[in-house]
Every structure is written in structure tokens, then in C-alpha cells.
C-alpha atoms as a PDB file:
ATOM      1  CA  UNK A   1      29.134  15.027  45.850  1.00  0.00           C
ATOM      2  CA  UNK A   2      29.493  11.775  44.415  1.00  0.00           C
ATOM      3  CA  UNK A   3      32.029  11.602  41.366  1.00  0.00           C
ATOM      4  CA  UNK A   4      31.348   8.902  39.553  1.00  0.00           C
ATOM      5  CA  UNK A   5      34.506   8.263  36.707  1.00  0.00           C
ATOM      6  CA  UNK A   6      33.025   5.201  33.921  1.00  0.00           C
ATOM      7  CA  UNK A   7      36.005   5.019  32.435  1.00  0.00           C
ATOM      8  CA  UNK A   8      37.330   2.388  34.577  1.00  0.00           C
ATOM      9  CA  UNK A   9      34.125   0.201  34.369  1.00  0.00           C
ATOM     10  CA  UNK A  10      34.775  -0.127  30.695  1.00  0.00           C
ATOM     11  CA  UNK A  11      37.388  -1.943  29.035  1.00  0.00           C
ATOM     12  CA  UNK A  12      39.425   0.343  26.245  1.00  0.00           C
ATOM     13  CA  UNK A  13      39.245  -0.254  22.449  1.00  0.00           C
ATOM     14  CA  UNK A  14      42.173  -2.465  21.644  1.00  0.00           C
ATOM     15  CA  UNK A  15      43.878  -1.117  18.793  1.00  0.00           C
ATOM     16  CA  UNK A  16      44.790  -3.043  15.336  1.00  0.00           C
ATOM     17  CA  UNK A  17      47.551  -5.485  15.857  1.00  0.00           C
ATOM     18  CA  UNK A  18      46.074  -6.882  19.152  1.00  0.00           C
ATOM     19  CA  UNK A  19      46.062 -10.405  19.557  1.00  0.00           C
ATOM     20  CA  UNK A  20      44.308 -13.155  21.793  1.00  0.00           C
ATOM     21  CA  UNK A  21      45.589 -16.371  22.067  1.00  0.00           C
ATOM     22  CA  UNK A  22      44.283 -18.536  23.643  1.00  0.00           C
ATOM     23  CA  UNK A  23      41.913 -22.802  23.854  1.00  0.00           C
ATOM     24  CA  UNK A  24      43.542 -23.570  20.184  1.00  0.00           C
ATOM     25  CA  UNK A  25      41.986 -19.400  18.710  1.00  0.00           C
ATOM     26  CA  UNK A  26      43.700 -16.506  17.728  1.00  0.00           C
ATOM     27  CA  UNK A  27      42.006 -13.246  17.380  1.00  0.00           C
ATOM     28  CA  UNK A  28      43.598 -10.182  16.169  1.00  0.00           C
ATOM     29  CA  UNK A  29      42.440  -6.614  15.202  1.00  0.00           C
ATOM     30  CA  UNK A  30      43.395  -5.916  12.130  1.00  0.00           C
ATOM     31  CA  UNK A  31      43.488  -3.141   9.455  1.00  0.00           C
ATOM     32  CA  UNK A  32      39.926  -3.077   7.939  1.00  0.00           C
ATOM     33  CA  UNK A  33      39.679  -2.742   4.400  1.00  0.00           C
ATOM     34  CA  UNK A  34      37.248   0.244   2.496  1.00  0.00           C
ATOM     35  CA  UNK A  35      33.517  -1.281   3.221  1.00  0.00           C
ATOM     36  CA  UNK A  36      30.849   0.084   1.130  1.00  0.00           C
ATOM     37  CA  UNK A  37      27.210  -0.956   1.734  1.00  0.00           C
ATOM     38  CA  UNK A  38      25.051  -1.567  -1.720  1.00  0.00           C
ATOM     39  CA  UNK A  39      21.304  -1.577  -0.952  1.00  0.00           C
ATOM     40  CA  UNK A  40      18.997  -1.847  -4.478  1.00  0.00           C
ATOM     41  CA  UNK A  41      19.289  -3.302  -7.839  1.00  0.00           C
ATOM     42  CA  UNK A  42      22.753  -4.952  -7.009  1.00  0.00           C
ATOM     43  CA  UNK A  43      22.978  -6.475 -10.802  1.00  0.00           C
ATOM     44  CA  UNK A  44      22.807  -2.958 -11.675  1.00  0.00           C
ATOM     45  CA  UNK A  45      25.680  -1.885  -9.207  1.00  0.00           C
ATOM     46  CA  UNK A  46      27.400  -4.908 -10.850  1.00  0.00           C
ATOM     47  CA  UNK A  47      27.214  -3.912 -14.103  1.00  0.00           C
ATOM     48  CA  UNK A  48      28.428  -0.233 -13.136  1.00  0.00           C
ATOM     49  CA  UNK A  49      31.227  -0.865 -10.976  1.00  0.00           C
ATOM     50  CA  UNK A  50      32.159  -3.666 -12.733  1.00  0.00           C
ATOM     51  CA  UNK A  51      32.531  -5.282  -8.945  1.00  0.00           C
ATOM     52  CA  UNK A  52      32.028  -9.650  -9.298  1.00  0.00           C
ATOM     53  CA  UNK A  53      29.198  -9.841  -6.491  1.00  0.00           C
ATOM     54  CA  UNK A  54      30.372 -13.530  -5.822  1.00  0.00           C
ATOM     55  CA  UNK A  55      33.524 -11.690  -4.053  1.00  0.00           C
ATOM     56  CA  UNK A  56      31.294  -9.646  -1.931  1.00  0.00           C
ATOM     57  CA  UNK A  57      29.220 -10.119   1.506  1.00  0.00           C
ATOM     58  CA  UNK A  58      25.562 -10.462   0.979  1.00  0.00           C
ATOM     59  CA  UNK A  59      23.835  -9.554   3.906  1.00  0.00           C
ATOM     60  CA  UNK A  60      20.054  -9.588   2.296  1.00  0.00           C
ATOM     61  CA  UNK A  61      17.995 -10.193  -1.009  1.00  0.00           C
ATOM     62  CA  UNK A  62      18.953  -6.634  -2.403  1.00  0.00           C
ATOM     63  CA  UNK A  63      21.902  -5.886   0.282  1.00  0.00           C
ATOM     64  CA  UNK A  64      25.737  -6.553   0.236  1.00  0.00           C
ATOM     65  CA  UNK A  65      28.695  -5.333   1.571  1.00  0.00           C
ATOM     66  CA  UNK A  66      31.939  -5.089  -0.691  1.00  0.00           C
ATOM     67  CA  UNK A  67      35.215  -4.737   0.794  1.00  0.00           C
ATOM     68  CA  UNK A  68      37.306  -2.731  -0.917  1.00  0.00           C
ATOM     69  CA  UNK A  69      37.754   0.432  -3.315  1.00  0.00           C
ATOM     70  CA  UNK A  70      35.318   1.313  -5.871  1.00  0.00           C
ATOM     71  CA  UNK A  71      35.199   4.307  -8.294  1.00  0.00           C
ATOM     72  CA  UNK A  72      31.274   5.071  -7.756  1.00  0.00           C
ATOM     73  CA  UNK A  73      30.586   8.172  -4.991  1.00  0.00           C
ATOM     74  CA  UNK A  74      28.057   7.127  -2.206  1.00  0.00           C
ATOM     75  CA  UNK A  75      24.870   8.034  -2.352  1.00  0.00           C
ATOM     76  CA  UNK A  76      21.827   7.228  -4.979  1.00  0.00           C
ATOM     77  CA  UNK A  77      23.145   6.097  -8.565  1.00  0.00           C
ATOM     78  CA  UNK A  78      19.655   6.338 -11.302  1.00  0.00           C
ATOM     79  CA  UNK A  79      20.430   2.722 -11.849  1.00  0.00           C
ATOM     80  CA  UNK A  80      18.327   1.603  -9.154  1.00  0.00           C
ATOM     81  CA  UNK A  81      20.831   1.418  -5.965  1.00  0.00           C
ATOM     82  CA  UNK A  82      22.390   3.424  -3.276  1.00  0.00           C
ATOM     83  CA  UNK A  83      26.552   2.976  -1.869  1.00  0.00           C
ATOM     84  CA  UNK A  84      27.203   4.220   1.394  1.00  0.00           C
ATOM     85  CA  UNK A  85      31.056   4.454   2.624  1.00  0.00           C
ATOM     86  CA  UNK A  86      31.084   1.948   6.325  1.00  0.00           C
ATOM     87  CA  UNK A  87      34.949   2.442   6.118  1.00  0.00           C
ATOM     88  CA  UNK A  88      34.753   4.534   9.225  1.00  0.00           C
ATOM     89  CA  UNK A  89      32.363   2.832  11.700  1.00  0.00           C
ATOM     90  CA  UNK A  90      33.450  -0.495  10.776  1.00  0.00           C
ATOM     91  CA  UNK A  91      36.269  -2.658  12.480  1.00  0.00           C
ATOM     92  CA  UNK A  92      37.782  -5.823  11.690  1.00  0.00           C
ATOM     93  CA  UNK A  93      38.730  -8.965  14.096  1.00  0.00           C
ATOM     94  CA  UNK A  94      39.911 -12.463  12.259  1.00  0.00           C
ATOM     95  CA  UNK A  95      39.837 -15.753  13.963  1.00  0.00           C
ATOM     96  CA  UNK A  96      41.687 -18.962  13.596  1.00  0.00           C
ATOM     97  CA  UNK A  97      43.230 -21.730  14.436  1.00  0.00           C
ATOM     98  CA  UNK A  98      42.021 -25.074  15.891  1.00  0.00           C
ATOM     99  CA  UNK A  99      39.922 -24.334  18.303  1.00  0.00           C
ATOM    100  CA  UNK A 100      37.569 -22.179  16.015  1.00  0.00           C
ATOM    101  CA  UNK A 101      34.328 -24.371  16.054  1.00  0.00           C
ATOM    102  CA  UNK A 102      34.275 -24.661  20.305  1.00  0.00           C
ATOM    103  CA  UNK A 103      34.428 -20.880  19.812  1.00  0.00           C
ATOM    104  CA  UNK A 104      31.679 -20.562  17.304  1.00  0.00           C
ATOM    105  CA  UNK A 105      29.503 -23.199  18.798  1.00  0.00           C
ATOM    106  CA  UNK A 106      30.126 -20.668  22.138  1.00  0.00           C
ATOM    107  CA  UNK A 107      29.123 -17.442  20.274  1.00  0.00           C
ATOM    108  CA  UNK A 108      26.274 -18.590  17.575  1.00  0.00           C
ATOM    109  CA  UNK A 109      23.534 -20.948  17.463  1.00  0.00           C
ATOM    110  CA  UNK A 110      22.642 -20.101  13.929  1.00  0.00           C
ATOM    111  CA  UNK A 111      23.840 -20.758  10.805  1.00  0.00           C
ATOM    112  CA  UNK A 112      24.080 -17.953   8.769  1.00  0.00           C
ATOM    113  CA  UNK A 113      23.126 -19.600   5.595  1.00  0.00           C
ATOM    114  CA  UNK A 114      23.122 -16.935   2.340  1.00  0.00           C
ATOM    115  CA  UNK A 115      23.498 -14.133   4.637  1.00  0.00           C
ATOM    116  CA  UNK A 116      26.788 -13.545   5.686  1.00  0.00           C
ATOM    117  CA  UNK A 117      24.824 -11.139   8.458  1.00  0.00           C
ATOM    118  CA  UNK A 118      24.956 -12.833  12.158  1.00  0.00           C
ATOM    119  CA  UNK A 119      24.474 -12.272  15.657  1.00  0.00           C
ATOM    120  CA  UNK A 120      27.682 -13.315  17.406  1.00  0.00           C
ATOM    121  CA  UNK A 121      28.588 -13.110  21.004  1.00  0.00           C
ATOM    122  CA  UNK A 122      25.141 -11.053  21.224  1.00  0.00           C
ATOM    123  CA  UNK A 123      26.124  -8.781  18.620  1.00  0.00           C
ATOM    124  CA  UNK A 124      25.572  -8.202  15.090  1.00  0.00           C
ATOM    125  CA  UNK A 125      28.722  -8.905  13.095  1.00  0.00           C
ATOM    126  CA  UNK A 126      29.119 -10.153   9.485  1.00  0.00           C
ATOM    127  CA  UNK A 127      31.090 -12.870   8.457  1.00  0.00           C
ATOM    128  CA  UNK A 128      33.947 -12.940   6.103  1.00  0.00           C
ATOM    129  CA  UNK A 129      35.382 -16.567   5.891  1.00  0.00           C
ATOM    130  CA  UNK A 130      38.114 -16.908   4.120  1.00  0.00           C
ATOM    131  CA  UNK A 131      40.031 -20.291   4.054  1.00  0.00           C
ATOM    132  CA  UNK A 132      40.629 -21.051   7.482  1.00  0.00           C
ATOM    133  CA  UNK A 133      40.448 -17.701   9.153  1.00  0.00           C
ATOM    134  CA  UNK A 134      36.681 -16.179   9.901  1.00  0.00           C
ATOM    135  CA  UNK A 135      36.718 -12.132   9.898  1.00  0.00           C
ATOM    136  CA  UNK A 136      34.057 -10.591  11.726  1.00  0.00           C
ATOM    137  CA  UNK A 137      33.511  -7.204  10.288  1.00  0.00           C
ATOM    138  CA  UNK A 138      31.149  -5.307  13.836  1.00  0.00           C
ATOM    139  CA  UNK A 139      30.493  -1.843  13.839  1.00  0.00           C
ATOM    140  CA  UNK A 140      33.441  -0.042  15.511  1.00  0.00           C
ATOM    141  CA  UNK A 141      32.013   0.954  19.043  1.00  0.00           C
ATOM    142  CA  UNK A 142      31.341  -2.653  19.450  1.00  0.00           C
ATOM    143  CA  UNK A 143      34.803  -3.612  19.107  1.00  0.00           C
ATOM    144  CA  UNK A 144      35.947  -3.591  22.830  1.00  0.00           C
ATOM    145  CA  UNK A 145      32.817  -5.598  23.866  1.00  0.00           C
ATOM    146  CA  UNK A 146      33.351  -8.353  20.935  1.00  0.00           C
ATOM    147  CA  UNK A 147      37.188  -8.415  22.482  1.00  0.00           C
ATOM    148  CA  UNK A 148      36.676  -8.450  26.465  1.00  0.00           C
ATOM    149  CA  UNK A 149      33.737 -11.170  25.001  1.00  0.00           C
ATOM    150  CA  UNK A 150      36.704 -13.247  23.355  1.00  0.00           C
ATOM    151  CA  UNK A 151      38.964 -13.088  26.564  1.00  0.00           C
ATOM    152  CA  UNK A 152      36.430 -14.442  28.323  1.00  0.00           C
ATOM    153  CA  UNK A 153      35.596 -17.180  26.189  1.00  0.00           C
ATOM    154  CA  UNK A 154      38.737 -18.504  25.373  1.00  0.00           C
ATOM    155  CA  UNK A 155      39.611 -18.519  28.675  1.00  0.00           C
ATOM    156  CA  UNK A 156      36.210 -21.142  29.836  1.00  0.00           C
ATOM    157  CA  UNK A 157      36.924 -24.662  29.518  1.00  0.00           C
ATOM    158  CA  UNK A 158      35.353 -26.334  26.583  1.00  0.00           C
ATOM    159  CA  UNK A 159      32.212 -28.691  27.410  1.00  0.00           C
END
């Protein structure tokens, strides 16, 4: 009988504190912080939580992501929106350093324009871009793909 083990054919999850370095990038797993997704009136989750909206990721017209604690419980508040907890199926992977635009240019052909909601590398990630370091926030089973993705990629020469 044929025993066929997939384990090997995959590359493993690298785990937070991994780093890539490599064509003027670094990219490291870090620590993601509490991600809750607000889908409704988000003026009204605003006013509740008391949460600036400017600080957190739109993704759509009535959609955002904030990163971080807040007091509300997930599920649907009267005032016209929902909160669901991401914490767990989200991970976290900053980039930075010189060579950052070859590597967007490589991954992206769109701009993401209000939306902080993207596909990168074939994947949907959204974008947190803070001063000179872009976090890409991908749902957690996607992680090793985004990484063996970023190996490769920093590893072609740039055109």
C-alpha cells in the first residue's frame, strides 16, 4: 500500500520572532495584537467604544478592523453593528527596509486605495503601514505560504 506522508511537501508555520532578510527586506513574524472585526453602523461603534476610527483598518464602506483591546463583547450591539474577536485566526508579518517597493511591486499590482484590504502574493492580507514598516495582518493558516512566498521572492533578482 502506498503511504503517502504530506507533511514533508509542506513547509511548517514559522513561529513569531522569525526573520527573513534578505534584496534590502526584512520580514519577521511577530506578536499580533487583539483584532476585532466591526461590520455596521461604525459611527455608532465609535461612539460606544469610544475607539478613534482614523486609528483603525478600514477594509469596506461599513467594515474595519481595530487592533487592539476593546471593552464591548462580540457579537450584535442594538446600535446598529456587530464585533467579532479575529485575535485567533489572525497572524502578523511586518516588512521593511529598502528594498520594500521591488517587493511590493513583486507581490501587488493594485493600489489599495481607502481599503486597507489587498491581495498580496495571491492572498488576501490587510495592510497596516506604519512609518516605514508595512504589517500584513493574513489569516493564520496562510502564514507559512505568505513566508515560503517571501523566501522566494527576496531571493529573485530585481528587474
Amino acid at each position: 500500500m502506498l503511504e503517502l506522508n504530506h507533511v514533508d511537501k509542506w513547509a511548517s508555520q514559522p513561529e513569531v520572532g522569525a526573520i527573513l532578510q534578505a534584496a534590502g527586506v526584512t520580514a519577521r513574524v511577530v506578536d499580533a495584537p487583539e483584532c476585532r472585526l466591526v461590520s455596521g453602523d461604525l459611527a455608532a461603534f465609535s461612539r460606544v467604544s469610544g475607539v478613534d476610527l482614523s486609528t483603525a483598518l478600514r477594509l469596506a464602506r461599513d467594515r474595519t478592523l481595530v487592533l487592539g483591546r476593546t471593552e464591548l463583547a462580540p457579537g450584535w450591539h442594538a446600535e446598529g453593528f456587530a464585533l467579532s474577536d479575529l485575535s485567533a485566526g489572525l497572524a502578523l508579518v511586518e516588512l521593511s527596509g529598502t528594498g520594500l517597493a521591488d517587493l511590493v511591486a513583486k507581490a501587488t499590482t493594485a493600489d489599495s486605495g481607502p481599503s486597507k484590504a489587498i491581495t498580496f502574493a495571491g492572498i488576501p492580507v490587510v495592510l497596516d503601514l506604519k512609518g516605514e514598516t508595512l504589517g500584513l495582518h493574513i489569516e493564520r493558516g496562510l502564514l507559512a505560504y505568505l513566508w515560503s512566498w517571501l523566501a522566494s521572492a527576496l531571493q529573485e533578482p530585481s528587474r
